[in-house]
C-alpha atoms as a PDB file:
ATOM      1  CA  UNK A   1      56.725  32.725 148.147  1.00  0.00           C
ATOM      2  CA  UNK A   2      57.081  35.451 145.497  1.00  0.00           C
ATOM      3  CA  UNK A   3      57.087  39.248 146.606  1.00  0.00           C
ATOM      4  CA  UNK A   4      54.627  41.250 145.308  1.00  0.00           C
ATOM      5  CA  UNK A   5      55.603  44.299 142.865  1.00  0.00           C
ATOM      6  CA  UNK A   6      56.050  47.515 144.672  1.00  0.00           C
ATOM      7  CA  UNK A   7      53.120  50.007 143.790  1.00  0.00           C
ATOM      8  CA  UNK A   8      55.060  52.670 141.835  1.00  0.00           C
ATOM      9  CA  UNK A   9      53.991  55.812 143.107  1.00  0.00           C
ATOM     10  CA  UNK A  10      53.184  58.811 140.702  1.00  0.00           C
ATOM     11  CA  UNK A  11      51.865  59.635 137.412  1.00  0.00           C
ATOM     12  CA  UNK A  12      53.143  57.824 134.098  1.00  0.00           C
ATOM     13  CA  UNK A  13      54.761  60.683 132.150  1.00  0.00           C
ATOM     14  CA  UNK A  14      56.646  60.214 129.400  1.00  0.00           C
ATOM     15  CA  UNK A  15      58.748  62.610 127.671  1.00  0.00           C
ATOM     16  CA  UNK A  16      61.969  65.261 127.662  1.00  0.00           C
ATOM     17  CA  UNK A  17      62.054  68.564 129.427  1.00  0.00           C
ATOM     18  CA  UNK A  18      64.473  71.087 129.424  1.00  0.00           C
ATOM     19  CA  UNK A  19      65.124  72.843 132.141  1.00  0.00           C
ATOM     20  CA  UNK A  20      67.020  76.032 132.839  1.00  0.00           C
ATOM     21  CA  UNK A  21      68.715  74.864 135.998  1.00  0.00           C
ATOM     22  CA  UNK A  22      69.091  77.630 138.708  1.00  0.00           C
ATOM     23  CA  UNK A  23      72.477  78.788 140.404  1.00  0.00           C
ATOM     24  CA  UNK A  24      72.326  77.283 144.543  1.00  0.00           C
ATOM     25  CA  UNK A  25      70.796  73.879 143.295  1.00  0.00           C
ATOM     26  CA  UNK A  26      72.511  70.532 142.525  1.00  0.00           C
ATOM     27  CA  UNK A  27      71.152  68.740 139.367  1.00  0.00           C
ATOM     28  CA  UNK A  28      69.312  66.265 142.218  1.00  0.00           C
ATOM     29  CA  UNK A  29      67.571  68.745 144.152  1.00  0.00           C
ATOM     30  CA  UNK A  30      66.185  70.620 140.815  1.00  0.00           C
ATOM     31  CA  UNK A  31      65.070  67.239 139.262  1.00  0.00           C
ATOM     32  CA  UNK A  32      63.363  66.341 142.533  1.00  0.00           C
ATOM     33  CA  UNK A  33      61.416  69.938 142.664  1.00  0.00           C
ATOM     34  CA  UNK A  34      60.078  69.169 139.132  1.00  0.00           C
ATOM     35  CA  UNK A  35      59.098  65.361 139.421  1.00  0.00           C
ATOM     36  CA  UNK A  36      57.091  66.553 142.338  1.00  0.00           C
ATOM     37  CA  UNK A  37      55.626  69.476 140.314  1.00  0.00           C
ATOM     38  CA  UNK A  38      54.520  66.996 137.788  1.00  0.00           C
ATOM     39  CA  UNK A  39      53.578  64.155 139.572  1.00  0.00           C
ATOM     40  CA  UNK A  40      55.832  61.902 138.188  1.00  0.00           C
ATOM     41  CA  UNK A  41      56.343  57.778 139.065  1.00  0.00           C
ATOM     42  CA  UNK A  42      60.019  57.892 137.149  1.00  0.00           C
ATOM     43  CA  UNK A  43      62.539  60.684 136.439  1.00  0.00           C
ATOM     44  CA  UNK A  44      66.156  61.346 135.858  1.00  0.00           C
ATOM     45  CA  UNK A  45      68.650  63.882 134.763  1.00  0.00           C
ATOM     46  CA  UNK A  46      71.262  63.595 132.219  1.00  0.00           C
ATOM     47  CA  UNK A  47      74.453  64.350 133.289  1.00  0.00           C
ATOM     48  CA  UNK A  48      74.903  66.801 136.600  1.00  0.00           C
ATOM     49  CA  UNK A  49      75.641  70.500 136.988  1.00  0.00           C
ATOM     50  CA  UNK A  50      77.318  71.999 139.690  1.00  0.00           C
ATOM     51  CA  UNK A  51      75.360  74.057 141.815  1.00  0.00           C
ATOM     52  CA  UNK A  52      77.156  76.631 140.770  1.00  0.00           C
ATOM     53  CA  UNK A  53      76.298  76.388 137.344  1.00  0.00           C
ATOM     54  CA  UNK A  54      73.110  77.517 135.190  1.00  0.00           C
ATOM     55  CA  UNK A  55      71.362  76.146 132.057  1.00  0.00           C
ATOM     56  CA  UNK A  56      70.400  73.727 130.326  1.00  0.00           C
ATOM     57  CA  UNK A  57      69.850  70.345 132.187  1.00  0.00           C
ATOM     58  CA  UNK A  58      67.238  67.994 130.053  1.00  0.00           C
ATOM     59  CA  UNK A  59      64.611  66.234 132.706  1.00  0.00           C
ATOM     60  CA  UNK A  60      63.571  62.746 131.038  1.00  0.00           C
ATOM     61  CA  UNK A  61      60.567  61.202 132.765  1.00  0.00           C
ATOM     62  CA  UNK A  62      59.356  57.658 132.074  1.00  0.00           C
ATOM     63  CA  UNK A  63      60.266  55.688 129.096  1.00  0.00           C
ATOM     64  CA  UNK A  64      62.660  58.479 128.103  1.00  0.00           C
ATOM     65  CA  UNK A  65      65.061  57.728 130.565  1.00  0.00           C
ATOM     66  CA  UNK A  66      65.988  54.505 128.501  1.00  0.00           C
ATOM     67  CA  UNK A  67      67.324  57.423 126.301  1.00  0.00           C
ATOM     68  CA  UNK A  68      69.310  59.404 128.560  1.00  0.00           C
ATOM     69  CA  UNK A  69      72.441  57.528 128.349  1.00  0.00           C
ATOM     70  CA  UNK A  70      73.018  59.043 124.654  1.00  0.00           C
ATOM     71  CA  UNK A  71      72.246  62.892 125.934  1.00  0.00           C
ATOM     72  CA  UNK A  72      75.074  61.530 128.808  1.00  0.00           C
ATOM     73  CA  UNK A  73      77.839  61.151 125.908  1.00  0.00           C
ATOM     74  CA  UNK A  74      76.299  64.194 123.445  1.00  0.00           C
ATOM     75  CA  UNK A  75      78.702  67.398 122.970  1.00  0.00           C
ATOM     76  CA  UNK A  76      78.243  70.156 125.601  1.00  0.00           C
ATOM     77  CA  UNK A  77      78.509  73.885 125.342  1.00  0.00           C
ATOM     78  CA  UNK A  78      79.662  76.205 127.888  1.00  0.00           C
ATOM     79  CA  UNK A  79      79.897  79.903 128.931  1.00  0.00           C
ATOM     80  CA  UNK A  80      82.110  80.316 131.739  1.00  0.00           C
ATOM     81  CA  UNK A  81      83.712  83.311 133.744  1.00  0.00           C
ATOM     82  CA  UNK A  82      86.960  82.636 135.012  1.00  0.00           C
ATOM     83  CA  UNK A  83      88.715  85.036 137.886  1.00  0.00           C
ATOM     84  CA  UNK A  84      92.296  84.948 138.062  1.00  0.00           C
ATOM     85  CA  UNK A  85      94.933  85.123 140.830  1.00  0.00           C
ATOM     86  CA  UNK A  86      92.845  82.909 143.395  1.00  0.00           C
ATOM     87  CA  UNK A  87      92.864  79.195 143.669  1.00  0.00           C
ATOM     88  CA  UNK A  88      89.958  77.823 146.008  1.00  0.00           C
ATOM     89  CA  UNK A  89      90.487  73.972 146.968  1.00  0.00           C
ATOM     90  CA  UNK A  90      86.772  72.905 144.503  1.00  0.00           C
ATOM     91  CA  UNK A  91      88.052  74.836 141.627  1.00  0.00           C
ATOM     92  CA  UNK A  92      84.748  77.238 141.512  1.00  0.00           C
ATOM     93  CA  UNK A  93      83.509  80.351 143.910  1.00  0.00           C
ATOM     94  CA  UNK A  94      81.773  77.800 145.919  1.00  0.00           C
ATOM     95  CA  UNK A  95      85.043  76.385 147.271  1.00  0.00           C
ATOM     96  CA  UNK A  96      87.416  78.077 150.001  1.00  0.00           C
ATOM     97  CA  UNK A  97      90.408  79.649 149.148  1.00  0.00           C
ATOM     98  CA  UNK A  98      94.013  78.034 149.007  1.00  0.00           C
ATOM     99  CA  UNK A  99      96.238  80.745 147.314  1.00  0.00           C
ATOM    100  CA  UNK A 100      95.801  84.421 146.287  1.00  0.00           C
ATOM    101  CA  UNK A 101      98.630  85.468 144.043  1.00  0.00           C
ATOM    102  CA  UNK A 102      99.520  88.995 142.097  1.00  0.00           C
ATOM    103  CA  UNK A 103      97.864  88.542 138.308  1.00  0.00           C
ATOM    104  CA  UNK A 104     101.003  89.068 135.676  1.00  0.00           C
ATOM    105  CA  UNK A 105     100.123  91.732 133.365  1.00  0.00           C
ATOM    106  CA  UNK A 106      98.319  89.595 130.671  1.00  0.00           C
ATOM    107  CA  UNK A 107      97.313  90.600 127.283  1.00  0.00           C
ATOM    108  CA  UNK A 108      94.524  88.645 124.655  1.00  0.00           C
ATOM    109  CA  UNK A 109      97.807  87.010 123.047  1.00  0.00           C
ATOM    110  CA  UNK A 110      99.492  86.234 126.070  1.00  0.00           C
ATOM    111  CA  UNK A 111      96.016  84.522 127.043  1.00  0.00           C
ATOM    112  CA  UNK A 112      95.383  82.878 123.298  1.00  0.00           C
ATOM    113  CA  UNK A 113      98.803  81.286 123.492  1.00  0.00           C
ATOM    114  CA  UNK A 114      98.158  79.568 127.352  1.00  0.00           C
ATOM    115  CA  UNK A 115      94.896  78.282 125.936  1.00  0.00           C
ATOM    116  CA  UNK A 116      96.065  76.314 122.762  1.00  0.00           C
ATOM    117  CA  UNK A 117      96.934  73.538 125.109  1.00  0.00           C
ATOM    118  CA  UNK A 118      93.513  73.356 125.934  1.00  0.00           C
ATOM    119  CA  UNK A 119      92.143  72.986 122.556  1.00  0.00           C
ATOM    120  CA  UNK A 120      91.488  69.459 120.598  1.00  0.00           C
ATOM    121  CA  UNK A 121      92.246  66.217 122.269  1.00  0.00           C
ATOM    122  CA  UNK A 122      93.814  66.854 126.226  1.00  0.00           C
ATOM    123  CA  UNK A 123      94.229  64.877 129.127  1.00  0.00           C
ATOM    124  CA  UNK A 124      92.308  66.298 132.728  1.00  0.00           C
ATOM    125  CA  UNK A 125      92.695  64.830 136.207  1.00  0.00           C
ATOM    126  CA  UNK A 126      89.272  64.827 137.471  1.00  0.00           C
ATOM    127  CA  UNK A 127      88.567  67.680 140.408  1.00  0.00           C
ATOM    128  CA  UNK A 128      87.963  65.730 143.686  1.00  0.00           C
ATOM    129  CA  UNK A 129      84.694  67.974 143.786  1.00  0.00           C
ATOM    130  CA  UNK A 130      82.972  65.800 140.911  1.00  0.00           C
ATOM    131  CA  UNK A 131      80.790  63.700 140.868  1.00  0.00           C
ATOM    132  CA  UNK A 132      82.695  60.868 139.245  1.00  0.00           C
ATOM    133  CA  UNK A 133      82.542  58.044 142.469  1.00  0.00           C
ATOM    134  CA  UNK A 134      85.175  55.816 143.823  1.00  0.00           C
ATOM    135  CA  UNK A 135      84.326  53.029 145.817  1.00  0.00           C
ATOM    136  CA  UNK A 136      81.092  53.434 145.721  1.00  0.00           C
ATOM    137  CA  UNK A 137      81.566  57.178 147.034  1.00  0.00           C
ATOM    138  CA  UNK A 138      81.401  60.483 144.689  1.00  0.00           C
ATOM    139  CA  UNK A 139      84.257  61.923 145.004  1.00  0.00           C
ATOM    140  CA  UNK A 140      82.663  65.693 145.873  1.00  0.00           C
ATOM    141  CA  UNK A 141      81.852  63.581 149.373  1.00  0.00           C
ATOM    142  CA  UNK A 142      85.139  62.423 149.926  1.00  0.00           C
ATOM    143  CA  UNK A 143      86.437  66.084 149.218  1.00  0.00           C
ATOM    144  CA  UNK A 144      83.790  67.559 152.155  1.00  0.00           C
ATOM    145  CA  UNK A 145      85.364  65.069 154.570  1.00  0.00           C
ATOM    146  CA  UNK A 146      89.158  66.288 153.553  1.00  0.00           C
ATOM    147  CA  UNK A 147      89.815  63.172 152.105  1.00  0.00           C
ATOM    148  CA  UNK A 148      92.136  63.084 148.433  1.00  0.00           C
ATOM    149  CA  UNK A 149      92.013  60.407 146.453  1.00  0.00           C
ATOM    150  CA  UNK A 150      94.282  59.352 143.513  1.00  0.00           C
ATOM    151  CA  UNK A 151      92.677  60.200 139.843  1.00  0.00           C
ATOM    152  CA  UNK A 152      93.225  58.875 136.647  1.00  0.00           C
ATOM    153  CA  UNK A 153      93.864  61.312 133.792  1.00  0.00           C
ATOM    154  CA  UNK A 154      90.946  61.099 131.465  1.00  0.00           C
ATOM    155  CA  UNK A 155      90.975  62.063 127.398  1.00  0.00           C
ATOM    156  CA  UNK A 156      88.556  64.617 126.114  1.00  0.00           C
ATOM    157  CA  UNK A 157      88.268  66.620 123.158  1.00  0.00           C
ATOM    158  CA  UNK A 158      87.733  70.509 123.255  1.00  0.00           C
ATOM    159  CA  UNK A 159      86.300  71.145 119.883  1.00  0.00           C
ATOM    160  CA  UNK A 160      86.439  75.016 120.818  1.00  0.00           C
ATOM    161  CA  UNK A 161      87.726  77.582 122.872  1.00  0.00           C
ATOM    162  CA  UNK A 162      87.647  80.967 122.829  1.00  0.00           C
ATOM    163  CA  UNK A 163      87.799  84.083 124.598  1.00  0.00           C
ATOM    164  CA  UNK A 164      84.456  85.870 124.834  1.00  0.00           C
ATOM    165  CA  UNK A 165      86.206  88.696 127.394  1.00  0.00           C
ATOM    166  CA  UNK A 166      88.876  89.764 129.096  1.00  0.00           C
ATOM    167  CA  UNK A 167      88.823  92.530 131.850  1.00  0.00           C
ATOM    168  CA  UNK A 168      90.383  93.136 134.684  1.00  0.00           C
ATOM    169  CA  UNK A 169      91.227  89.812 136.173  1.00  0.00           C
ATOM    170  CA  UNK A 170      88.238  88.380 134.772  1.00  0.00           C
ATOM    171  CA  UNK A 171      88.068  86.230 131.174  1.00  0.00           C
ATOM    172  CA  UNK A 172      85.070  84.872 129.832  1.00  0.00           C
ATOM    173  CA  UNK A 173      84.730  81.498 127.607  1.00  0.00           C
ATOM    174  CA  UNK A 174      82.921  80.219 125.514  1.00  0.00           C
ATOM    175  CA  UNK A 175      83.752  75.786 125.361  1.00  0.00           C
ATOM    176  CA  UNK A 176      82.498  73.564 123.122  1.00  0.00           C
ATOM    177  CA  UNK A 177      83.373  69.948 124.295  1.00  0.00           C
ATOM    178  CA  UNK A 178      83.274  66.356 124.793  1.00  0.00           C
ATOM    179  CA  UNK A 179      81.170  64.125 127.328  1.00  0.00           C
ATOM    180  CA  UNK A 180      83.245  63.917 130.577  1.00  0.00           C
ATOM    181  CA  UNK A 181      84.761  67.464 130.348  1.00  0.00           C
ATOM    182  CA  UNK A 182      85.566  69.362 133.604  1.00  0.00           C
ATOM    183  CA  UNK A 183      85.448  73.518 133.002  1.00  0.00           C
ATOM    184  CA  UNK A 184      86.895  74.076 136.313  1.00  0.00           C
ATOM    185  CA  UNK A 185      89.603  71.698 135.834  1.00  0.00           C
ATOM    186  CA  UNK A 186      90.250  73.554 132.419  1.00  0.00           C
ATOM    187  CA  UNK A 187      90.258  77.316 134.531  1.00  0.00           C
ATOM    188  CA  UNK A 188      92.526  75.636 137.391  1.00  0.00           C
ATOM    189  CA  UNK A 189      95.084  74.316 134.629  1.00  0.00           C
ATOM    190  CA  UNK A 190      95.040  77.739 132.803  1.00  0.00           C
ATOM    191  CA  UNK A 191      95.423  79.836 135.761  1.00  0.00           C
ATOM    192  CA  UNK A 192      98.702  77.182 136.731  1.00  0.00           C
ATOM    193  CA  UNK A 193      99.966  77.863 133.407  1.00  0.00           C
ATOM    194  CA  UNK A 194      99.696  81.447 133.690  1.00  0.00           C
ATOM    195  CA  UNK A 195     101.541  81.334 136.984  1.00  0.00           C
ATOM    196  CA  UNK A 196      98.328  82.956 139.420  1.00  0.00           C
ATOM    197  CA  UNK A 197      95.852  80.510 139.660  1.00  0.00           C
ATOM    198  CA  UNK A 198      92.509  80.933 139.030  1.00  0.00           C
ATOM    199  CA  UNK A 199      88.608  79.367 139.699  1.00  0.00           C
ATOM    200  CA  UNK A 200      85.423  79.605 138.237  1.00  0.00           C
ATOM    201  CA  UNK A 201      83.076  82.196 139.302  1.00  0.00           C
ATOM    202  CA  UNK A 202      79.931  81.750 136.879  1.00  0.00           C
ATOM    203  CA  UNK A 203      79.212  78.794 134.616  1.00  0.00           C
ATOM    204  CA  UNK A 204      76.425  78.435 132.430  1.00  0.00           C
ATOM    205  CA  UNK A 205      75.537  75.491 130.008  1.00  0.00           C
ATOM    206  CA  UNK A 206      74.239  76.422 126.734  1.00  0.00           C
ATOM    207  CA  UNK A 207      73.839  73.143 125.119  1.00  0.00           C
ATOM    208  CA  UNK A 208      73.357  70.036 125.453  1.00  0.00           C
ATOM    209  CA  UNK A 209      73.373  67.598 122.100  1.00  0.00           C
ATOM    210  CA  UNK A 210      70.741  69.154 119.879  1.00  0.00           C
ATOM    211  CA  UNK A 211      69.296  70.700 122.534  1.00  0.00           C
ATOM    212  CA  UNK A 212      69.828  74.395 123.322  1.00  0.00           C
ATOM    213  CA  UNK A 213      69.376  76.913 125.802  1.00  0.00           C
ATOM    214  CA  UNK A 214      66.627  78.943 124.001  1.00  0.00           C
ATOM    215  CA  UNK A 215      63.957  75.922 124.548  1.00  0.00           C
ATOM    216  CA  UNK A 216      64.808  75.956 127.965  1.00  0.00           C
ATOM    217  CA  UNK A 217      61.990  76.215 130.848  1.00  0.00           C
ATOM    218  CA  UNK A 218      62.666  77.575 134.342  1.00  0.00           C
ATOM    219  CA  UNK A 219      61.303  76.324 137.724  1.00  0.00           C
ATOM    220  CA  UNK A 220      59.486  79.474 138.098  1.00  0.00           C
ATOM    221  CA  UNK A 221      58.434  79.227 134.594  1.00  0.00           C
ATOM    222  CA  UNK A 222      56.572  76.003 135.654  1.00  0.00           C
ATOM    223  CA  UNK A 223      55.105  76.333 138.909  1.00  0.00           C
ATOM    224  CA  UNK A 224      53.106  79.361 136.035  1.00  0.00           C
ATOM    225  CA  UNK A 225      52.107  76.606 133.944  1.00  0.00           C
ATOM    226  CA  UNK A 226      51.177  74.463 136.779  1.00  0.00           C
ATOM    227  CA  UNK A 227      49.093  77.157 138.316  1.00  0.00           C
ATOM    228  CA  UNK A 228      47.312  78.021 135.350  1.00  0.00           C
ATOM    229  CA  UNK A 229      46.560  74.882 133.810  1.00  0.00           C
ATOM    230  CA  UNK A 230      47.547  71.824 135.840  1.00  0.00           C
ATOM    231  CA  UNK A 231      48.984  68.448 134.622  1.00  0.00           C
ATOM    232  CA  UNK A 232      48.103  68.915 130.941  1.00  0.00           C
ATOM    233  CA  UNK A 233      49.888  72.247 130.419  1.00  0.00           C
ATOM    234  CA  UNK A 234      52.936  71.043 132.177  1.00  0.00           C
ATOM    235  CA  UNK A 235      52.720  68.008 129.827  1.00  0.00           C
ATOM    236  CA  UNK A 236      52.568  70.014 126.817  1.00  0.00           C
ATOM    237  CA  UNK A 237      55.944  71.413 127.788  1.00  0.00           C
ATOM    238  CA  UNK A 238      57.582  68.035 127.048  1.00  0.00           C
ATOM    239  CA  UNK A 239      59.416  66.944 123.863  1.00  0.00           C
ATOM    240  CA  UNK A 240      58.445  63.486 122.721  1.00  0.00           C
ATOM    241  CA  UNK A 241      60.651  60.618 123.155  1.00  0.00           C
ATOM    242  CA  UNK A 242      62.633  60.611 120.160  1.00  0.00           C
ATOM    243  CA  UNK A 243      64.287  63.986 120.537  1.00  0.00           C
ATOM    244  CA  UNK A 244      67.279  62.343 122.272  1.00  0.00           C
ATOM    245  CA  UNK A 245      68.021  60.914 119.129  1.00  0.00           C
ATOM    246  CA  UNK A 246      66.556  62.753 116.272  1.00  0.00           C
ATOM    247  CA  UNK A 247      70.144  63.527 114.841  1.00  0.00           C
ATOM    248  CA  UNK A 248      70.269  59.421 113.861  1.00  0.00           C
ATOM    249  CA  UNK A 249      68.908  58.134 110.469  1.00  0.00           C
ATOM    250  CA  UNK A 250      65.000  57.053 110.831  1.00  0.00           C
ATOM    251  CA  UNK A 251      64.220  52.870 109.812  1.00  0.00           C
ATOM    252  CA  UNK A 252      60.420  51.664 109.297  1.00  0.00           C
ATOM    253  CA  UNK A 253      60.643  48.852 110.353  1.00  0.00           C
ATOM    254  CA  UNK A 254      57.974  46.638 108.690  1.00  0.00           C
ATOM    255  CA  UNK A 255      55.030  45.078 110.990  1.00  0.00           C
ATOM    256  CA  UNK A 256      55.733  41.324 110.555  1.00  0.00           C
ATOM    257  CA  UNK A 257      59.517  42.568 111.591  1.00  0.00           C
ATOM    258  CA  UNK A 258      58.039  44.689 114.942  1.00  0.00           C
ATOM    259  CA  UNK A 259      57.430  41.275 117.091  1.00  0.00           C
ATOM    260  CA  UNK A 260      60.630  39.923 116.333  1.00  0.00           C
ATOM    261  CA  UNK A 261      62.498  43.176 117.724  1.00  0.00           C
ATOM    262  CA  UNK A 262      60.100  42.957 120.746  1.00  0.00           C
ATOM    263  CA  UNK A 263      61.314  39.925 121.109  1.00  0.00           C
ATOM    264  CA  UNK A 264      65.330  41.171 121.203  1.00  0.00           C
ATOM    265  CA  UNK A 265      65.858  39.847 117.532  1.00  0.00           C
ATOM    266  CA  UNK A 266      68.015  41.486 115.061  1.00  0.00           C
ATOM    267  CA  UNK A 267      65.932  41.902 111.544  1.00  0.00           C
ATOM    268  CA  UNK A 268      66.912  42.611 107.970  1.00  0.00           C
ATOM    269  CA  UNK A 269      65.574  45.682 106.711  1.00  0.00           C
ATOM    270  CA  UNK A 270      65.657  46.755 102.859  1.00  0.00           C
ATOM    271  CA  UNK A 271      67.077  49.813 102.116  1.00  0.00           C
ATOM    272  CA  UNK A 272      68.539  51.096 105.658  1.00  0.00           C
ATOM    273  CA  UNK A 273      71.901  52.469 106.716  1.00  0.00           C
ATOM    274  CA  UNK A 274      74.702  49.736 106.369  1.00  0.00           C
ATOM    275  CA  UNK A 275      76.541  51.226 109.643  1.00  0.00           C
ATOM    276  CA  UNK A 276      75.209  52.924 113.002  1.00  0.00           C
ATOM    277  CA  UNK A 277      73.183  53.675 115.449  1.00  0.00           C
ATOM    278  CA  UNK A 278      69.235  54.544 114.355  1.00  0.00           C
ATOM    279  CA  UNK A 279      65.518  55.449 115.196  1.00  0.00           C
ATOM    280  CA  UNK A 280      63.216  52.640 114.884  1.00  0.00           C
ATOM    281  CA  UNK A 281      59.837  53.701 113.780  1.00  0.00           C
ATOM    282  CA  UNK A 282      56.613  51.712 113.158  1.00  0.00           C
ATOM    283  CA  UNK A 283      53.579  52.503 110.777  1.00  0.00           C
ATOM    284  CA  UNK A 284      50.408  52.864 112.887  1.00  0.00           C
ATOM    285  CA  UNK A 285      46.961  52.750 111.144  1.00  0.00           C
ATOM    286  CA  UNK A 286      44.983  55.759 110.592  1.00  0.00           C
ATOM    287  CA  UNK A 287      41.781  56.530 108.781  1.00  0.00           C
ATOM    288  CA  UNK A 288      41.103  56.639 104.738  1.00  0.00           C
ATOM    289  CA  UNK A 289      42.170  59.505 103.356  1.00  0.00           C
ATOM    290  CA  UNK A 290      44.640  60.786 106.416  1.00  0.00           C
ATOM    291  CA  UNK A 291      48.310  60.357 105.969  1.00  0.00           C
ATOM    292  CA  UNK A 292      50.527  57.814 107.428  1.00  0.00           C
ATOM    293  CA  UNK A 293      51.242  58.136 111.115  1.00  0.00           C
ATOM    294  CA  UNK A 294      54.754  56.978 112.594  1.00  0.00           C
ATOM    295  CA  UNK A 295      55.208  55.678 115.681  1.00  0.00           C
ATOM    296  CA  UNK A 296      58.729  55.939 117.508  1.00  0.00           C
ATOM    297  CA  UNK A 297      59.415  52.912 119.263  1.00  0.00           C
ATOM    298  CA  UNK A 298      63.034  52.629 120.177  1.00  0.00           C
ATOM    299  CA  UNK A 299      66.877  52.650 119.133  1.00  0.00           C
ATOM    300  CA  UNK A 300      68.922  50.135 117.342  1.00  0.00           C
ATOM    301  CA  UNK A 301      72.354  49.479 115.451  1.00  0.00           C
ATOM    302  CA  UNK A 302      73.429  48.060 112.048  1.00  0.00           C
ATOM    303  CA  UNK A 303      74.880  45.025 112.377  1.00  0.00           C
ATOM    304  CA  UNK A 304      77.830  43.510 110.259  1.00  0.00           C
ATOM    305  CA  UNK A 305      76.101  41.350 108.487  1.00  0.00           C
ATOM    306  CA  UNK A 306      73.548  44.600 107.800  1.00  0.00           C
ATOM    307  CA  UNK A 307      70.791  43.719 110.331  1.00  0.00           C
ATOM    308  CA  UNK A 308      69.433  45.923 112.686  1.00  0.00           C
ATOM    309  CA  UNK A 309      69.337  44.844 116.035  1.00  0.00           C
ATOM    310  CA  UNK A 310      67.014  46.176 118.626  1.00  0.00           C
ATOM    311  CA  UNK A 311      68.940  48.128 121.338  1.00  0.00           C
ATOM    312  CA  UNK A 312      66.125  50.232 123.431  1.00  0.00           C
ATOM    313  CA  UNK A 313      62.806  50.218 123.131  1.00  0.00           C
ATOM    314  CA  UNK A 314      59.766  51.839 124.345  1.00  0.00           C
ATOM    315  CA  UNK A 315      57.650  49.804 126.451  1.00  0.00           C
ATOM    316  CA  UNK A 316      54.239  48.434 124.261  1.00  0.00           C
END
């Protein structure tokens, strides 16, 4: 006998929010704080921040989280303040200390030259406080109960990385990277190869893809909005779908071709991009005399032999 479907519990929301996440919270907690303030059946974040950290953490809520996996592998931005001469065993402020050692006396060049081997593409062990899991397990879990486990190296690219400050034992930088990047492995590896060690202290994200910190909203920010207008003003807050992917080339597809792609069928489409991911968009009927609406309704790639094939699409 056939189990009935579980009553989804929540409002259907649909959309992208971006959040200015607040130091003392994990990713989870905030996203949890803000489903609840909106009422939300289905929510997720894209890609975690340390509690630690600040900025900008994109919230996608219903049919945008079918989306998030391409705001997962999108560049990241980072302003980070690094203290030197202490190690802690997490790699940030929030860890305990391992090592305290005397800082050397370090000028901008002497700090320039350490940091060109942090610059294009590098190789990082993964801290054992991420999130990345093994066995099932993240690994920040693991590192709670004292337990080390053996990490791969991982490539990433560090497309910039300069120095913002330096004063005292303190530096400041700014870090433009790839997906999978790890600023506190980056600040442990620097202060090793400047001979004192060193953590992170303050970390905020400033981008995230083509979205950037002055759009962001903050929890206090919204419980405002809530109180003053409910549902509806919180909903106006959202960006629509799309905006995980407005950087990619726009296709119409034509109606007759619509059903097929529904249907998980590659179609041939005059006039599109011969290579690469893109935004599929449908005409939708509007009144004589008003101009022609689009209608977002999902992501696809060019196929070799030119066709587009349907790849995620919005529920109809």
């Amino acid at each position: 006998m056939a189990r009935g479907r579980r009553r989804q519990r929540g409002r259907a929301v649909d959309g992208i929010l971006l959040l200015d996440k607040p130091q003392g919270l994990s990713s989870n907690e905030a996203l949890q704080i803000v489903k609840r303030m909106y009422g939300a059946a289905k929510a997720g974040h894209t890609g975690s921040l340390d509690p630690i950290a600040t900025g900008v953490l994109p919230l996608c809520f219903g049919e945008a989280t079918k989306f998030s996996q391409f705001l997962l592998n999108a560049d990241k931005r980072y302003l980070t303040e690094i203290s030197l001469g202490v190690r802690t065993d997490s790699g940030d402020a929030d860890g305990e200390v391992l090592e305290e050692k005397p800082v050397p006396a370090l000028d901008l060049e002497d700090i320039e030259e350490a940091l060109m081997a942090f610059r294009g593409e590098i190789e990082q062990v993964p801290s054992m406080f991420s999130a990345i899991k093994h066995q099932g397990q993240p690994l920040y879990k693991l590192a709670r109960q004292g337990i080390e486990v053996e990490r791969e190296a991982r490539a990433v690219t560090i497309f910039e990385n300069r120095i913002e400050r330096f004063e005292g034992d303190t530096l400041t930088l700014f870090v433009h990277c790839s997906k999978g990047t790890y600023i506190r492995t980056i600040a442990e590896d620097l202060g090793q190869a400047l001979g004192c060690g060193a953590h992170v202290t303050a970390l905020r994200r400033l981008s995230v893809g083509p979205f950037a910190s002055e759009r962001v909203h903050s929890i206090e920010a919204l419980e405002a909005v809530r109180d003053r207008g409910g549902h509806a003003a919180l909903d106006e807050l959202l960006l629509p779908l799309e905006a995980a992917v407005m950087q990619w080339p726009e296709v119409v597809i034509p109606e007759a071709s619509t059903w097929f792609m529904h249907k998980g069928q590659p179609v041939q489409v005059a006039h599109a991009p011969t290579d690469g991911q893109v935004r599929l968009v449908e005409r939708v009927a509007s009144a004589p005399g008003e101009p022609e609406q689009r209608r977002f309704f999902g992501v696809g790639e060019v196929l070799d032999d030119g066709r587009i094939a349907p790849r995620r699409l919005v529920a109809r």
